[in-house]
PDB file of N, CA and C in Angstrom:
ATOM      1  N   UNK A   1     -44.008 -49.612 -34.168  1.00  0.00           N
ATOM      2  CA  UNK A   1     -43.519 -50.336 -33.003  1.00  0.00           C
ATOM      3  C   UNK A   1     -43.908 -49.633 -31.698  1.00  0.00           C
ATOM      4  N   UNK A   2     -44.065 -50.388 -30.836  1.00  0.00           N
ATOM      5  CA  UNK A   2     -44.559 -49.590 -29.260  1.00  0.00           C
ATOM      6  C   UNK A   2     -43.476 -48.991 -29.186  1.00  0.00           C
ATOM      7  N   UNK A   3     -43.898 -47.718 -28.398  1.00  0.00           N
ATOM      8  CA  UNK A   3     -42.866 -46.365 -28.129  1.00  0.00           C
ATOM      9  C   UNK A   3     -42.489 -45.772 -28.741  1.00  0.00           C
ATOM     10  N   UNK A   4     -43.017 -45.510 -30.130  1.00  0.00           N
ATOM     11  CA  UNK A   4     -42.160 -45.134 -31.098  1.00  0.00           C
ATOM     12  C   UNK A   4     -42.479 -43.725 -31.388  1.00  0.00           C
ATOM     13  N   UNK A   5     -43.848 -43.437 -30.578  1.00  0.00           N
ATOM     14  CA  UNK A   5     -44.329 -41.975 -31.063  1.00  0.00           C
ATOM     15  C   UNK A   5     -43.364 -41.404 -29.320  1.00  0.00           C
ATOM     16  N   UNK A   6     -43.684 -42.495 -28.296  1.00  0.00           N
ATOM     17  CA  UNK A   6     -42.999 -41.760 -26.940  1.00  0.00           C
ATOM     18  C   UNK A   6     -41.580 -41.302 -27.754  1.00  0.00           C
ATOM     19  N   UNK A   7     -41.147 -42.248 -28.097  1.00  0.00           N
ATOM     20  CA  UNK A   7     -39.541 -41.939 -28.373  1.00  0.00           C
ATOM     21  C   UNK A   7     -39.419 -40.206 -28.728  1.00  0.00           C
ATOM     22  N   UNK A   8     -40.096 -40.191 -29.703  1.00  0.00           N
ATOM     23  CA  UNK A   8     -40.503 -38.839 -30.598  1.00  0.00           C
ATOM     24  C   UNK A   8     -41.118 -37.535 -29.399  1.00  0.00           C
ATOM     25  N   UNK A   9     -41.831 -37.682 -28.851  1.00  0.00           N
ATOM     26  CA  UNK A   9     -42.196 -36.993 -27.577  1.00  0.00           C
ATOM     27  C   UNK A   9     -41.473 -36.637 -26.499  1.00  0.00           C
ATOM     28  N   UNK A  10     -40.236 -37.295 -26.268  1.00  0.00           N
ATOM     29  CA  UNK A  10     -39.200 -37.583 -24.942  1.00  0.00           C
ATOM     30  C   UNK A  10     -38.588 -36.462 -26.234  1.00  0.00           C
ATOM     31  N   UNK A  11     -37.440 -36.768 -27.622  1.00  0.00           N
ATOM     32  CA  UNK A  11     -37.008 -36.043 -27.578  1.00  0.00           C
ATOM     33  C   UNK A  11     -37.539 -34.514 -27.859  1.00  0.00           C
ATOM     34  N   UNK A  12     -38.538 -34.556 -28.415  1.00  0.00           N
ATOM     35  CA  UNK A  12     -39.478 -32.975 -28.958  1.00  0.00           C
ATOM     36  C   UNK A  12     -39.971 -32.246 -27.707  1.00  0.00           C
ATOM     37  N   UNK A  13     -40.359 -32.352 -26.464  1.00  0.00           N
ATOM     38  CA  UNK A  13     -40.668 -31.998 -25.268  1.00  0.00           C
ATOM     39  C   UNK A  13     -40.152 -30.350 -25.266  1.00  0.00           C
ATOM     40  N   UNK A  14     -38.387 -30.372 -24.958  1.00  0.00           N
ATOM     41  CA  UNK A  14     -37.728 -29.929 -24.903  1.00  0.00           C
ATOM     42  C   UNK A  14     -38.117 -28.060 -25.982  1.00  0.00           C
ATOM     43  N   UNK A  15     -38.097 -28.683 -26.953  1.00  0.00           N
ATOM     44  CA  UNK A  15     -38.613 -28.051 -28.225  1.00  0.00           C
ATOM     45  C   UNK A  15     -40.156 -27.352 -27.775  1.00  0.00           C
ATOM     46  N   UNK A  16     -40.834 -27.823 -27.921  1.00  0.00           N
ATOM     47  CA  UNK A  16     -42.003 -27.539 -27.208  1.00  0.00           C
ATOM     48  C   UNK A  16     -42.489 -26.559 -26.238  1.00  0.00           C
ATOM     49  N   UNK A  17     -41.713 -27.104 -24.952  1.00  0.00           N
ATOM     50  CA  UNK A  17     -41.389 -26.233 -24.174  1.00  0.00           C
ATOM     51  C   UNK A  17     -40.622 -24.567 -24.282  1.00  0.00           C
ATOM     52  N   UNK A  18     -39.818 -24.770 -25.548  1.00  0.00           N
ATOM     53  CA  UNK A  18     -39.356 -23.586 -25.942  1.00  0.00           C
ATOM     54  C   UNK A  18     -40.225 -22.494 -26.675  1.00  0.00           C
ATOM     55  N   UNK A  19     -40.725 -22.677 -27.416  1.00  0.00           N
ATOM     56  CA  UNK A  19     -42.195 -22.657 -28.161  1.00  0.00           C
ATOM     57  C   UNK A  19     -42.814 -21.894 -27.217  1.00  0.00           C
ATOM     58  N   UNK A  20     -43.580 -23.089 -26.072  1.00  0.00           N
ATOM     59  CA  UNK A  20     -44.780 -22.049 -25.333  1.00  0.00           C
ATOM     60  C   UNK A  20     -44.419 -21.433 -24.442  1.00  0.00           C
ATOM     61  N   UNK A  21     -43.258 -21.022 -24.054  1.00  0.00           N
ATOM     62  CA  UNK A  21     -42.709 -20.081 -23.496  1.00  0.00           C
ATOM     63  C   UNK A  21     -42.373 -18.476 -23.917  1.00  0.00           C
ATOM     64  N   UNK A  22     -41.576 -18.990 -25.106  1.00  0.00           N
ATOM     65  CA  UNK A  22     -41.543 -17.725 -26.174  1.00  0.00           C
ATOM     66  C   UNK A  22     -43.261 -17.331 -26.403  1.00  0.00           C
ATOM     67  N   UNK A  23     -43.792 -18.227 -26.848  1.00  0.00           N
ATOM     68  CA  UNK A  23     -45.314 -17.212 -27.225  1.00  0.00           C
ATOM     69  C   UNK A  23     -46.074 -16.956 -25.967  1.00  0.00           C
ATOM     70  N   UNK A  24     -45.559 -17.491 -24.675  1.00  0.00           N
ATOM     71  CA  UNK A  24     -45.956 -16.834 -23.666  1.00  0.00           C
ATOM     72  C   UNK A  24     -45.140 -15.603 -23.104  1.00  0.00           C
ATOM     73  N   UNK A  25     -44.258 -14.880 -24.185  1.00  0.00           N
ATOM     74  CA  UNK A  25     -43.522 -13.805 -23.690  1.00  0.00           C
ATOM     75  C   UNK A  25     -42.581 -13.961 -22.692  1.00  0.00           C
ATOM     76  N   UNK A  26     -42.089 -15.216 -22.369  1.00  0.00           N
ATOM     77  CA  UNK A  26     -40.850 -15.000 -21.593  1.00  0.00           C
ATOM     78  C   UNK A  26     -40.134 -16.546 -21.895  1.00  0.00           C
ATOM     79  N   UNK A  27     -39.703 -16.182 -23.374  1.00  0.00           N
ATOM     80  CA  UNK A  27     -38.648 -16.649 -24.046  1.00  0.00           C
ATOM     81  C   UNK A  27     -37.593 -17.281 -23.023  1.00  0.00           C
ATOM     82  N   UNK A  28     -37.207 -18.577 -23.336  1.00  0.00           N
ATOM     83  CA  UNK A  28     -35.825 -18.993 -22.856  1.00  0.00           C
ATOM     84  C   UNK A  28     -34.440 -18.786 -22.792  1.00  0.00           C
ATOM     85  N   UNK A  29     -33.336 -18.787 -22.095  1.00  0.00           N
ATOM     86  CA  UNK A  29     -32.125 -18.189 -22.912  1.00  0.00           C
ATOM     87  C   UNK A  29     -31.429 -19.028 -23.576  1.00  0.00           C
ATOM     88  N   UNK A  30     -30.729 -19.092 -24.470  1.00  0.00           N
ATOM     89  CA  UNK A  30     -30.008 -20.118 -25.320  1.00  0.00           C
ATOM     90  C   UNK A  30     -29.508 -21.316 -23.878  1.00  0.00           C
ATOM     91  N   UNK A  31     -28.628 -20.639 -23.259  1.00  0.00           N
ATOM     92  CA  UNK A  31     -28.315 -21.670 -22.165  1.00  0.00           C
ATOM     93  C   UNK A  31     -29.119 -23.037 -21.912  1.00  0.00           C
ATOM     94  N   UNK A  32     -30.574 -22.875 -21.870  1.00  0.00           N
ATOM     95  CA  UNK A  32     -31.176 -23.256 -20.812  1.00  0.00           C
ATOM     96  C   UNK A  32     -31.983 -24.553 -22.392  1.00  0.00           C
ATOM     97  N   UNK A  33     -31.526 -23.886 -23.162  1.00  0.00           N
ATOM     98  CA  UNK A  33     -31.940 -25.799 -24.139  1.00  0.00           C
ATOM     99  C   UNK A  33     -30.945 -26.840 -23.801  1.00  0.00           C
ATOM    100  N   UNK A  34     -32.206 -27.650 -23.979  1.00  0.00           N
ATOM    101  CA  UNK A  34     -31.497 -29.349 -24.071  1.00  0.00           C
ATOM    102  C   UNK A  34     -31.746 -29.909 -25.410  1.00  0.00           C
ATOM    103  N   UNK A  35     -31.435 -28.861 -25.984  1.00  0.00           N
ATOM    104  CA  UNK A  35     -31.812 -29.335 -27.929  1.00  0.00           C
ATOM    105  C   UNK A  35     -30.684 -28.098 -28.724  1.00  0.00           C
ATOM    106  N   UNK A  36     -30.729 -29.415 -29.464  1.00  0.00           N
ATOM    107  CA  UNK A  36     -29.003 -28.652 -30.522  1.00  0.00           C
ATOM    108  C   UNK A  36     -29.552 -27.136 -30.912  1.00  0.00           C
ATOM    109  N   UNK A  37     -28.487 -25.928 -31.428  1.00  0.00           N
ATOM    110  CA  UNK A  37     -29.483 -24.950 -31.607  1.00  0.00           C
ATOM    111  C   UNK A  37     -28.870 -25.005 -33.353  1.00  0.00           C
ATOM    112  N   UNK A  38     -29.508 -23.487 -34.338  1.00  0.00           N
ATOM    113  CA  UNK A  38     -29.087 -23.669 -35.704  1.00  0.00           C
ATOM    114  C   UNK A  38     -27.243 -23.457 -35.491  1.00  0.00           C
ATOM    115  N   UNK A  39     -26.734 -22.698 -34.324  1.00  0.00           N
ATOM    116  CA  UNK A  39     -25.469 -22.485 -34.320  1.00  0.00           C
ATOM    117  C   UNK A  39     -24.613 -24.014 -33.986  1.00  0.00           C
ATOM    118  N   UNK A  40     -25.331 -24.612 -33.459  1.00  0.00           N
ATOM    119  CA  UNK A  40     -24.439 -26.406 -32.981  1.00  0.00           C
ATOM    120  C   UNK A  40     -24.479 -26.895 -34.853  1.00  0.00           C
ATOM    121  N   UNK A  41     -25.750 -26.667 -35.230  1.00  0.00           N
ATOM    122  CA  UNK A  41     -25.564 -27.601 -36.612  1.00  0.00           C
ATOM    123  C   UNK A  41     -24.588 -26.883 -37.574  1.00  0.00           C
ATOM    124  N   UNK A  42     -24.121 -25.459 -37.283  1.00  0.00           N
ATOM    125  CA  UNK A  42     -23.407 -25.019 -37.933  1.00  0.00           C
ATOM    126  C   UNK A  42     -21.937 -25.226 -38.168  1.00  0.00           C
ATOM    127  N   UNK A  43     -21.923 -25.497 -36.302  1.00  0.00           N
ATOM    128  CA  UNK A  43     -20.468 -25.877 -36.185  1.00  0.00           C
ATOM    129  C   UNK A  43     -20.047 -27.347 -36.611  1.00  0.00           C
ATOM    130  N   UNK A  44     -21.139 -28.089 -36.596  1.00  0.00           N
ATOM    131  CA  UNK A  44     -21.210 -29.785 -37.023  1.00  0.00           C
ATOM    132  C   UNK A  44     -20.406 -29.736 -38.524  1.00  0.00           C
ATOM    133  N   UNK A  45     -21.721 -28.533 -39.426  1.00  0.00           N
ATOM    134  CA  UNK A  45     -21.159 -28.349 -41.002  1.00  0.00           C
ATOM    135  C   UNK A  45     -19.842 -28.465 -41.212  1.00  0.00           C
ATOM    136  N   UNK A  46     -19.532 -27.095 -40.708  1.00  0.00           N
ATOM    137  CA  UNK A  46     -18.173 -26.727 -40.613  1.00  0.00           C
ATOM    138  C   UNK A  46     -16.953 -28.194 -40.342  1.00  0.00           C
ATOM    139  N   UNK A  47     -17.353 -28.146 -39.025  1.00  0.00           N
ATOM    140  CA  UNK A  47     -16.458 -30.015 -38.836  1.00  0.00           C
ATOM    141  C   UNK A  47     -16.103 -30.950 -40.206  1.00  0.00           C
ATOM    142  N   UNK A  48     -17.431 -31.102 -40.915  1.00  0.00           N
ATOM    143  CA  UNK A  48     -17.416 -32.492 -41.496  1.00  0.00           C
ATOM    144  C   UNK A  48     -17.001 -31.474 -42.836  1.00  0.00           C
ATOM    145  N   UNK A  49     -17.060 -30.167 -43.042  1.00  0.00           N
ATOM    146  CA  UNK A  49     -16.296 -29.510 -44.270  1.00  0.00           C
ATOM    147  C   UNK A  49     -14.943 -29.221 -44.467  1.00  0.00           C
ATOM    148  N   UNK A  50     -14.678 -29.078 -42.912  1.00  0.00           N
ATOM    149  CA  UNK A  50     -13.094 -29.223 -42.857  1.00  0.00           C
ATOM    150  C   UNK A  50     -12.564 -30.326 -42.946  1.00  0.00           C
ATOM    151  N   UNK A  51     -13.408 -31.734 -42.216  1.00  0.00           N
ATOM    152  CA  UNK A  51     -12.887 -33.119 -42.712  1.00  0.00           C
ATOM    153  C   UNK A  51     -12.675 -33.632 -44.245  1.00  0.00           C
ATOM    154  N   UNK A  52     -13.464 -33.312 -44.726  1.00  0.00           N
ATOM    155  CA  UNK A  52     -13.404 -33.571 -46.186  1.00  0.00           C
ATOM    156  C   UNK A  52     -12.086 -32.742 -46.669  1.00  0.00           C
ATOM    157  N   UNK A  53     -12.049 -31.122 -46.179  1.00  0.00           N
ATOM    158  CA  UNK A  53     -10.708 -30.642 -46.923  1.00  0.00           C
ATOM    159  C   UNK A  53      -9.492 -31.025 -46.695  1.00  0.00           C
ATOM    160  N   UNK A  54      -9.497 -31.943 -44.901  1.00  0.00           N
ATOM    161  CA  UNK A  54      -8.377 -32.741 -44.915  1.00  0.00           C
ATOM    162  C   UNK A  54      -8.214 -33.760 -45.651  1.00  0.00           C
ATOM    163  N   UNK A  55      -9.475 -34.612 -46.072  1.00  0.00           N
ATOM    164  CA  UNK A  55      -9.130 -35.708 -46.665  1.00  0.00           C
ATOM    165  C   UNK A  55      -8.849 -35.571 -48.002  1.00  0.00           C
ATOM    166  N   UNK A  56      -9.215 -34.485 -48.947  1.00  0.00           N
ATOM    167  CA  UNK A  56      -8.772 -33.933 -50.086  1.00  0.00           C
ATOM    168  C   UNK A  56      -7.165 -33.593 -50.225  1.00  0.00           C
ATOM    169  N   UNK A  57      -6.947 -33.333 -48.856  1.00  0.00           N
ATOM    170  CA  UNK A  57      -4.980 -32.830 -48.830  1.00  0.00           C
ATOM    171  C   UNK A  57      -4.104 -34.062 -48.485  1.00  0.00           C
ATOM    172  N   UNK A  58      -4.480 -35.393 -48.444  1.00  0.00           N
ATOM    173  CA  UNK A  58      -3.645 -36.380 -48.099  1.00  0.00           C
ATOM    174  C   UNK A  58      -3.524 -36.304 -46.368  1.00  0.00           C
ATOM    175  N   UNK A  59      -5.155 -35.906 -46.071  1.00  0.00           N
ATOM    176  CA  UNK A  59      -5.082 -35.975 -44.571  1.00  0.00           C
ATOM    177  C   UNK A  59      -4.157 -35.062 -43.945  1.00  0.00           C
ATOM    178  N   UNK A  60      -4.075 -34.018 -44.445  1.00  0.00           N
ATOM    179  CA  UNK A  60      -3.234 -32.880 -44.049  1.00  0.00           C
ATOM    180  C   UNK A  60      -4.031 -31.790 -42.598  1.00  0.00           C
ATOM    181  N   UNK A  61      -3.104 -31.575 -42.197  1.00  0.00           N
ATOM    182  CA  UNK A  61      -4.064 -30.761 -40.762  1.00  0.00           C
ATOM    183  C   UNK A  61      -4.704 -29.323 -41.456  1.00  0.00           C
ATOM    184  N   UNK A  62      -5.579 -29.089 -40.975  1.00  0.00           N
ATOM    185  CA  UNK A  62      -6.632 -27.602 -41.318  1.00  0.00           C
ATOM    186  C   UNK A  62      -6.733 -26.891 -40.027  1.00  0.00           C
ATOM    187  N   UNK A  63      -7.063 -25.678 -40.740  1.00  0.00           N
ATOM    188  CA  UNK A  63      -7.324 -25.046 -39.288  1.00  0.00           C
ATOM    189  C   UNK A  63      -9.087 -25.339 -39.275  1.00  0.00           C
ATOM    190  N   UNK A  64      -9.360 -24.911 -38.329  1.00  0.00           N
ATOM    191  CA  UNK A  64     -10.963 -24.574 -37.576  1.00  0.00           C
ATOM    192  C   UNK A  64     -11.224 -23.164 -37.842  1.00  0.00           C
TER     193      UNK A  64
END
């Protein structure tokens, strides 16, 4: 479909940009992405692992 590789380009940019920076020796700081990092998907895990252990307890509250 038209746009479909832009689509893919708009969000990967970001990524990219991180990339040739780092191999140009002056790396980005975490701050400064506009892209999830491995620690966001971690905390996502976590979320939807604690959801499940609520829904295993009769929807009982969990901690974080």
């Amino acid at each position: 479909p038209e746009g479909y590789l832009e689509g893919f380009a708009t969000i990967y940019v970001g990524v990219a940009d991180a990339i040739r920076q780092h191999i140009d020796g002056d790396p980005m700081k975490a701050e400064e992405y506009d892209f999830p990092t491995v620690y966001d998907g971690l905390r996502g895990m976590k979320f939807i692992y604690k959801a499940v252990e609520s829904c295993n307890n009769d929807s009982a509250w969990v901690t974080m």
